[in-house]
Protein backbone atom coordinates (compact mmCIF):
# COMPACT_ATOMS: atom_id res chain seq x y z
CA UNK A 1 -8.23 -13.47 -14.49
CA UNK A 2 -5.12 -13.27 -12.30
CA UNK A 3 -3.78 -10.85 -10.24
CA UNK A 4 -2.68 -9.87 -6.63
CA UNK A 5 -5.73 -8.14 -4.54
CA UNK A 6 -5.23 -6.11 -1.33
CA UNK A 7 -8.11 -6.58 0.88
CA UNK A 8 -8.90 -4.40 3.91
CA UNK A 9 -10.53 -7.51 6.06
CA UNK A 10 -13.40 -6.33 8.76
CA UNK A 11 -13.09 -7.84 12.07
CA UNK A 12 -15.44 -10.52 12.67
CA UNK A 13 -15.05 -12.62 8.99
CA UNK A 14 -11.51 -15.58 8.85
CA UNK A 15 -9.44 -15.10 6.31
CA UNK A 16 -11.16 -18.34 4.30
CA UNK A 17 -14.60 -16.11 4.60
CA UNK A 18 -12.85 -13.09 2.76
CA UNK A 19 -10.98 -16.12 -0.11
CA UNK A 20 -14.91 -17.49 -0.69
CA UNK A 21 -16.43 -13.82 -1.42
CA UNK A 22 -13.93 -13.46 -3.55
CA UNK A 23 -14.35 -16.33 -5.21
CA UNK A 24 -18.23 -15.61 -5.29
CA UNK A 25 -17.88 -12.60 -6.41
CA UNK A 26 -15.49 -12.84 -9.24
CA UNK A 27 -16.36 -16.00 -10.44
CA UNK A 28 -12.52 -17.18 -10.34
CA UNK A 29 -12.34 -20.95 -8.16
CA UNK A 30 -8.50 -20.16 -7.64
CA UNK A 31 -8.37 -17.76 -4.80
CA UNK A 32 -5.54 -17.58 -1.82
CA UNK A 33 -4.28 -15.73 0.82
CA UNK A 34 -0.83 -14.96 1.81
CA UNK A 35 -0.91 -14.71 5.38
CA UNK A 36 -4.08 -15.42 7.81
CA UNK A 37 -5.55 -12.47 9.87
CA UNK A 38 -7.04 -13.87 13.33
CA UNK A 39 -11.18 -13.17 13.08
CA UNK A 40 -11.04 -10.71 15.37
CA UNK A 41 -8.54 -8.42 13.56
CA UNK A 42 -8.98 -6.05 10.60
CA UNK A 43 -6.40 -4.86 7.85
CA UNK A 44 -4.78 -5.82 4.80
CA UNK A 45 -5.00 -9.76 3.69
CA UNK A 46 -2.79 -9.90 0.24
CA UNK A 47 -5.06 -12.31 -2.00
CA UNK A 48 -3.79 -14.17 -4.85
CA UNK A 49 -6.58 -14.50 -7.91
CA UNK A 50 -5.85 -17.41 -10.90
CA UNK A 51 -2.63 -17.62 -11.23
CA UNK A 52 -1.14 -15.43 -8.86
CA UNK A 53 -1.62 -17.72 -6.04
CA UNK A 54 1.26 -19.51 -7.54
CA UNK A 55 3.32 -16.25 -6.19
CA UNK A 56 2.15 -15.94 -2.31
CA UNK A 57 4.36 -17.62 -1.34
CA UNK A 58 6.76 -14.90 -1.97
CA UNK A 59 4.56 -12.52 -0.13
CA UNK A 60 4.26 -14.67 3.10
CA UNK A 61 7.65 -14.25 4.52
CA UNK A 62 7.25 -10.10 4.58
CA UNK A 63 7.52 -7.92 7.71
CA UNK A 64 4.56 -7.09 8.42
CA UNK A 65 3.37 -3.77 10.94
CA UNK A 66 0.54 -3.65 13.25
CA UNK A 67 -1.42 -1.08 14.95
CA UNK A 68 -2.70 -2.99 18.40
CA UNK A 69 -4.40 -1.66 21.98
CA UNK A 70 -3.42 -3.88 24.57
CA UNK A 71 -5.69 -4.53 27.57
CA UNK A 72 -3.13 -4.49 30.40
CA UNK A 73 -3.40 -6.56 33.83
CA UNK A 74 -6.42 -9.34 31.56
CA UNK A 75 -5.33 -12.53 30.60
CA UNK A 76 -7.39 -14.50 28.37
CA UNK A 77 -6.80 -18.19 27.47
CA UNK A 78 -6.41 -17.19 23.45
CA UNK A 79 -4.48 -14.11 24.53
CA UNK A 80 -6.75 -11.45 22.80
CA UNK A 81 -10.47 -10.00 24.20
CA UNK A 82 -12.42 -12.75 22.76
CA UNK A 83 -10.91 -15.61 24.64
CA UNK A 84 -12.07 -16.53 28.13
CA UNK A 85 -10.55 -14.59 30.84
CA UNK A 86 -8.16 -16.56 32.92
CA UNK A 87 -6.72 -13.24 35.14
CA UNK A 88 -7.44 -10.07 36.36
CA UNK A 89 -4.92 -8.15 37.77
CA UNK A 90 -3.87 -4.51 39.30
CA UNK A 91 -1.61 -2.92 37.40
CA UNK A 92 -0.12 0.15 38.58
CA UNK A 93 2.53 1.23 36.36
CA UNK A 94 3.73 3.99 35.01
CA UNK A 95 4.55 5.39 31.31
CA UNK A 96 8.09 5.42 31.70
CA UNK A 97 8.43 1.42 32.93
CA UNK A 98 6.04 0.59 29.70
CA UNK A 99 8.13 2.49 27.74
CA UNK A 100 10.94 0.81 29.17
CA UNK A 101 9.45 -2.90 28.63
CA UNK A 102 8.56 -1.97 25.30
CA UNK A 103 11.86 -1.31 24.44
CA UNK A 104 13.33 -4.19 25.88
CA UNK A 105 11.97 -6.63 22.95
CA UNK A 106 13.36 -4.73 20.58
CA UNK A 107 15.39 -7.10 18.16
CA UNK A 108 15.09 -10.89 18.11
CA UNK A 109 13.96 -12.61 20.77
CA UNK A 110 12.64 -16.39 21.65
CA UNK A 111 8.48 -16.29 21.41
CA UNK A 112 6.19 -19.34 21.68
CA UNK A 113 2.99 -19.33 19.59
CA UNK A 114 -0.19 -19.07 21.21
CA UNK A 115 -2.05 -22.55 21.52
CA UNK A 116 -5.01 -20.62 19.83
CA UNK A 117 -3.44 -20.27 16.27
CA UNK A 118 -3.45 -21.41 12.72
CA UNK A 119 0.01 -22.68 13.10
CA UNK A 120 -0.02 -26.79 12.20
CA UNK A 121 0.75 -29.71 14.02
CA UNK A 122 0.77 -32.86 12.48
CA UNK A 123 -1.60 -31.56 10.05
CA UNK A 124 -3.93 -30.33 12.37
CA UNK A 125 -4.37 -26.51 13.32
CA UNK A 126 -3.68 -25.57 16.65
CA UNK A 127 -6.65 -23.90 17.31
CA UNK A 128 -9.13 -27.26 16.37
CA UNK A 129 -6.86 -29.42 18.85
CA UNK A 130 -7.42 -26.03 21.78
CA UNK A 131 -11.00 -26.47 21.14
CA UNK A 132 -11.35 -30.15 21.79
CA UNK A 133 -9.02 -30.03 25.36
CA UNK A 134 -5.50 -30.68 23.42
CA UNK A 135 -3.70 -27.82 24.70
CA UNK A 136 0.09 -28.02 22.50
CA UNK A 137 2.65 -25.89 23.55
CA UNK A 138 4.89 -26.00 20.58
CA UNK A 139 8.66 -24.84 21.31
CA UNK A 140 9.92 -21.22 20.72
CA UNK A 141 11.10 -19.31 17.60
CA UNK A 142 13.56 -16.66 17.11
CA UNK A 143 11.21 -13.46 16.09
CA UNK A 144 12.33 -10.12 15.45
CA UNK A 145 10.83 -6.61 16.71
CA UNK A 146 11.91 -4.13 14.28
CA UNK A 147 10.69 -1.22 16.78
CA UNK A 148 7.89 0.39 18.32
CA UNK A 149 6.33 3.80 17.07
CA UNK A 150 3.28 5.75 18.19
CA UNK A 151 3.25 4.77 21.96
CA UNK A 152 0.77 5.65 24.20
CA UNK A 153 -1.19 4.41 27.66
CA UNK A 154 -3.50 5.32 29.32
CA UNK A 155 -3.01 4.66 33.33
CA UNK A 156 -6.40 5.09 34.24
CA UNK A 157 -7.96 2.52 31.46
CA UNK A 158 -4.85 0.66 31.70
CA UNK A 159 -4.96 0.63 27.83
CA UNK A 160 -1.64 0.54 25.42
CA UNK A 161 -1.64 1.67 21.71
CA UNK A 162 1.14 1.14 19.72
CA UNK A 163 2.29 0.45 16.25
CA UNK A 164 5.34 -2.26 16.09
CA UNK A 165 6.89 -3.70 12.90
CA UNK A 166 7.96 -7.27 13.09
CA UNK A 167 9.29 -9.99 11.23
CA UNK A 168 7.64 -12.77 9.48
CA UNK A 169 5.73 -15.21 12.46
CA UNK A 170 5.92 -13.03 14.63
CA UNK A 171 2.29 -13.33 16.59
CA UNK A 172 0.99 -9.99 18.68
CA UNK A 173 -0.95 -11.86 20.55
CA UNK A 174 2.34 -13.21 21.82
CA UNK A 175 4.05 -10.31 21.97
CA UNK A 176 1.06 -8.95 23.92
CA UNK A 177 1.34 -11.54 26.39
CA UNK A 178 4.91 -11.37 27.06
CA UNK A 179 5.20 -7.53 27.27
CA UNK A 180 2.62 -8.07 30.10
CA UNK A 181 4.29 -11.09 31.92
CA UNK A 182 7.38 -8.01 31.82
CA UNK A 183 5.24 -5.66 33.27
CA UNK A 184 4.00 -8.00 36.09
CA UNK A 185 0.73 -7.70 35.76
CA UNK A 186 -0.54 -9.92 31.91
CA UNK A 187 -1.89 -8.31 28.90
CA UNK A 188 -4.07 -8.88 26.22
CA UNK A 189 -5.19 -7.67 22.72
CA UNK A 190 -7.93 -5.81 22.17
CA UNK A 191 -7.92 -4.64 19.08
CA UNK A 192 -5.23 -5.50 16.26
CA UNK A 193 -5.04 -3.96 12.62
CA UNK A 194 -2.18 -5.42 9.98
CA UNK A 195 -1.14 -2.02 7.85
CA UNK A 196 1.65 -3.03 6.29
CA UNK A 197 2.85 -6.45 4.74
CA UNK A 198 6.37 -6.07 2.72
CA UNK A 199 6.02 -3.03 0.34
CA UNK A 200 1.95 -3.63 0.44
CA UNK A 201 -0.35 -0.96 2.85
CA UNK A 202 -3.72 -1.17 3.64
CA UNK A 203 -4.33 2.32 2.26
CA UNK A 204 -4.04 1.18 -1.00
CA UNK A 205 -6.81 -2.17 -0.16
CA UNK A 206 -10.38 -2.29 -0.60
CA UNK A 207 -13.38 -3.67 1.87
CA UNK A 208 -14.69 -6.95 -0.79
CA UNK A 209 -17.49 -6.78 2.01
CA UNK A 210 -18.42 -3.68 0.26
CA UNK A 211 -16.94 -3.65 -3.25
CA UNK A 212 -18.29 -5.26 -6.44
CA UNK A 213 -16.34 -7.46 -8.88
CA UNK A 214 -15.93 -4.13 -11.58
CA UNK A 215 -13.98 -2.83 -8.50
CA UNK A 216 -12.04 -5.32 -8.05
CA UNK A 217 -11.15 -6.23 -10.80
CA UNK A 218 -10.02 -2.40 -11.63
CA UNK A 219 -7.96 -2.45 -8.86
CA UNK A 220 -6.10 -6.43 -9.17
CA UNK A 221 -2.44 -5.53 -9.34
CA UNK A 222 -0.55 -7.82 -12.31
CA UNK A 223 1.70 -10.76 -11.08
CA UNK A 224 4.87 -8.08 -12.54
CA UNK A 225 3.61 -5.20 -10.11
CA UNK A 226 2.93 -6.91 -7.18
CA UNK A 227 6.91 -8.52 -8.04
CA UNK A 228 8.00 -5.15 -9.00
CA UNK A 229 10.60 -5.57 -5.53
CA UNK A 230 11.62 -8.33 -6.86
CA UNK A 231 14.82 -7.90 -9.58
CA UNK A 232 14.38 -9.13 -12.83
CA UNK A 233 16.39 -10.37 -16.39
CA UNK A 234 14.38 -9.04 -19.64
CA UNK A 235 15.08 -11.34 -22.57
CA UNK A 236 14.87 -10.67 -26.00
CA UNK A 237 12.27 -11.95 -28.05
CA UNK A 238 14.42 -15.66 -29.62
CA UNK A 239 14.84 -16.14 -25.41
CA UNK A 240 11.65 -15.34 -25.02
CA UNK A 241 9.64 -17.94 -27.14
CA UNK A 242 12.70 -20.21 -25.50
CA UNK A 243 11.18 -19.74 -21.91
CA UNK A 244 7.31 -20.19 -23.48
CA UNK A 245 8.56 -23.53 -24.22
CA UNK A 246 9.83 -24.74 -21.44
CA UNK A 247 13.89 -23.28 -22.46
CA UNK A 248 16.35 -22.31 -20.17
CA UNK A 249 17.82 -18.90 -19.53
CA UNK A 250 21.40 -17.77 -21.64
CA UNK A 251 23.56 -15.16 -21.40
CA UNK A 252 23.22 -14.19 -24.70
CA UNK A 253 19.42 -13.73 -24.26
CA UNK A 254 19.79 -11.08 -21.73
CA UNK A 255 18.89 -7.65 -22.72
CA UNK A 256 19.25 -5.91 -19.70
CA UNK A 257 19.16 -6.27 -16.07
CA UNK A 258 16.70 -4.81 -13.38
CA UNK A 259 18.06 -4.72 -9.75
CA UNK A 260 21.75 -6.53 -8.40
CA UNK A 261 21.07 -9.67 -7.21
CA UNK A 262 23.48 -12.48 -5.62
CA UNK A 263 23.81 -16.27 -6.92
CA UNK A 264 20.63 -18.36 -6.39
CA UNK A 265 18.36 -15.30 -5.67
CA UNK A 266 14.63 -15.67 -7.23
CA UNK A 267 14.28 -13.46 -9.89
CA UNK A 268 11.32 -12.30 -12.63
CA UNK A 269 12.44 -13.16 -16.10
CA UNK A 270 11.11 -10.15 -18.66
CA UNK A 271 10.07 -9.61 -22.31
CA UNK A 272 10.86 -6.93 -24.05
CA UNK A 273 7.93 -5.13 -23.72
CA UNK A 274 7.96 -5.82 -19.86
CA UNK A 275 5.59 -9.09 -19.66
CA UNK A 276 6.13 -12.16 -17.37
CA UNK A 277 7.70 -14.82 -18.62
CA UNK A 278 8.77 -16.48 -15.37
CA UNK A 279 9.99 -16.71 -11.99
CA UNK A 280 13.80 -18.51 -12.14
CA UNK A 281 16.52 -19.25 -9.71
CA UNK A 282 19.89 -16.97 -10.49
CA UNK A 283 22.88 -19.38 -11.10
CA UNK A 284 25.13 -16.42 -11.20
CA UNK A 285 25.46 -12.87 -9.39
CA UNK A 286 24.10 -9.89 -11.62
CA UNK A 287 27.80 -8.59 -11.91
CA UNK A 288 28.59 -11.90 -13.42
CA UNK A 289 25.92 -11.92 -15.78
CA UNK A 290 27.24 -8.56 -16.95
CA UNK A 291 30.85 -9.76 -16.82
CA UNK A 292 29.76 -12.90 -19.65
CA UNK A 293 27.54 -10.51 -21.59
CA UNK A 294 30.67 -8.51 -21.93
CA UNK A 295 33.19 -11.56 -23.31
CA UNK A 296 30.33 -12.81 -24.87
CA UNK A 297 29.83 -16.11 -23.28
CA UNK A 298 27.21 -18.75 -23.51
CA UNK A 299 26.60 -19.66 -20.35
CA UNK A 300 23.42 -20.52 -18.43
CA UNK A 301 22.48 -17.98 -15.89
CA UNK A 302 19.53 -18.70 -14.21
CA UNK A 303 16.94 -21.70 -13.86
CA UNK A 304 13.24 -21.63 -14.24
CA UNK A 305 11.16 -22.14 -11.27
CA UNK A 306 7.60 -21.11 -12.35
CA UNK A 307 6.45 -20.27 -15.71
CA UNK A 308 3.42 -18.24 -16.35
CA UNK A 309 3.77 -17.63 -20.10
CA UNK A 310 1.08 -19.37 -21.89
């Protein structure tokens, strides 16, 4: 059994709780994640099942968009409403200044990770070494805030709702904290839901809290559509039992060409009938393929990285 499964995680289990029903449930050891969701949050986890985990890691670099309430003038020690609280301030601001903040991280900007995460250091997980006393403040990364939709706050609760789409490690929690350092007064999460990772949405993911392995199993996208983003060489069928074995990929074996691509961009190698043969690196531009199809060279044009044919 392999496939690519969109889970809707509840708050409350980690991300490894969600991989070991799954694994339970479906009876498949090889189960992984592309992406942890902090316990406390909810949304779409992309799982891997057999052999797809051998493709999250294309999954894990995605922009991914959150719906979050912020809790503004707290600060907790892990930066979201289950941490201990650390401040409590007044915050009297208006819309317009939030607003304004808001739109004052839009684009790239410099953000530390909160000590509380599952980000490693020297092996360990930051959020072990918090426990025990070892506070590490790891340096800052450039992050990038696509923008801000949906905005609202409510002066009187001193809640803000938004939804914000951001680039890969990019933490909210973070985010959260620094919008409310900008403000004056802290901030910190309340509630956080993940609704979007890459092309994925949580619409389309199920609750495995809830669903049986039938269910799943109906709804376990193929290694191709979950890839389907991703551009692709079909072969024909000599090429084919080539890749199978272990062969390269030719110019003469290509049939046709899905998507324009640039040299040493990964791309899905195809059957004809649309299977998976592989995942390969291009070794030339998809105009240049065309260009030695055309004077009918030999030449390679792309090197396997992963096979999945049997």
């Amino acid at each position: 059994m392999n496939g690519i499964l969109l889970v809707n995680k509840p708050p409350g289990p980690t991300s490894h709780d969600i991989v070991d029903i799954v694994r339970d449930k479906l009876g498949v050891k090889k189960v992984g994640h592309a992406g942890t969701l902090d316990p406390f949050a909810e949304g779409l986890l992309i799982l891997g099942v057999g052999k797809a985990t051998r493709i999250l890691e294309y999954f894990q670099h995605m922009d991914k968009v959150y719906w979050t309430t912020l809790k503004l003038g707290l600060i907790t020690e892990t930066f979201d409403i289950t941490g201990e609280v650390r401040e409590e301030n007044p915050c009297e601001i208006s819309a317009e200044k939030v607003k304004e903040v808001l739109e004052s991280f839009v684009g790239e900007y410099l953000q530390v990770p909160p000590a509380y995460s599952a980000r490693k250091y020297k092996g360990r997980k930051l959020y072990e070494l918090a426990r025990q006393g070892r506070i590490i403040r790891l340096p800052p990364r450039k992050v990038k805030i696509h923008w801000f939709k949906g905005v609202e706050y409510d002066e009187k609760e001193k809640k803000l709702r938004f939804t914000v789409k951001v680039s890969s490690g990019t933490y909210i929690r973070s985010l959260a904290m620094d919008v409310g350092y900008a403000l004056g007064c802290g901030a910190t999460v309340e509630e956080l839901v993940r609704i979007e990772q890459g092309p994925f949405k949580l619409s389309k993911a199920v609750n495995v809290m809830e669903t049986d392995a039938s269910e799943m199993v109906r709804v376990l996208l193929s290694m191709n559509e979950a890839l389907a983003w991703m551009p692709a060489l079909v072969v024909d069928e000599k090429q084919a039992r080539s890749i199978r074995n272990g062969g390269q990929v030719y110019a003469p074996g290509v049939i046709d060409i899905v998507g324009n691509f640039e040299k040493d961009s990964i791309v899905r190698i195809l059957d004809s009938s649309g299977e998976l043969l592989a995942l390969a690196v291009s070794e030339r531009t998809s105009k240049f393929i065309c260009t030695l199809k055309r004077l009918n060279r030999r030449d390679r044009v792309a090197k396997l990285k992963k096979v999945f044919a049997n």
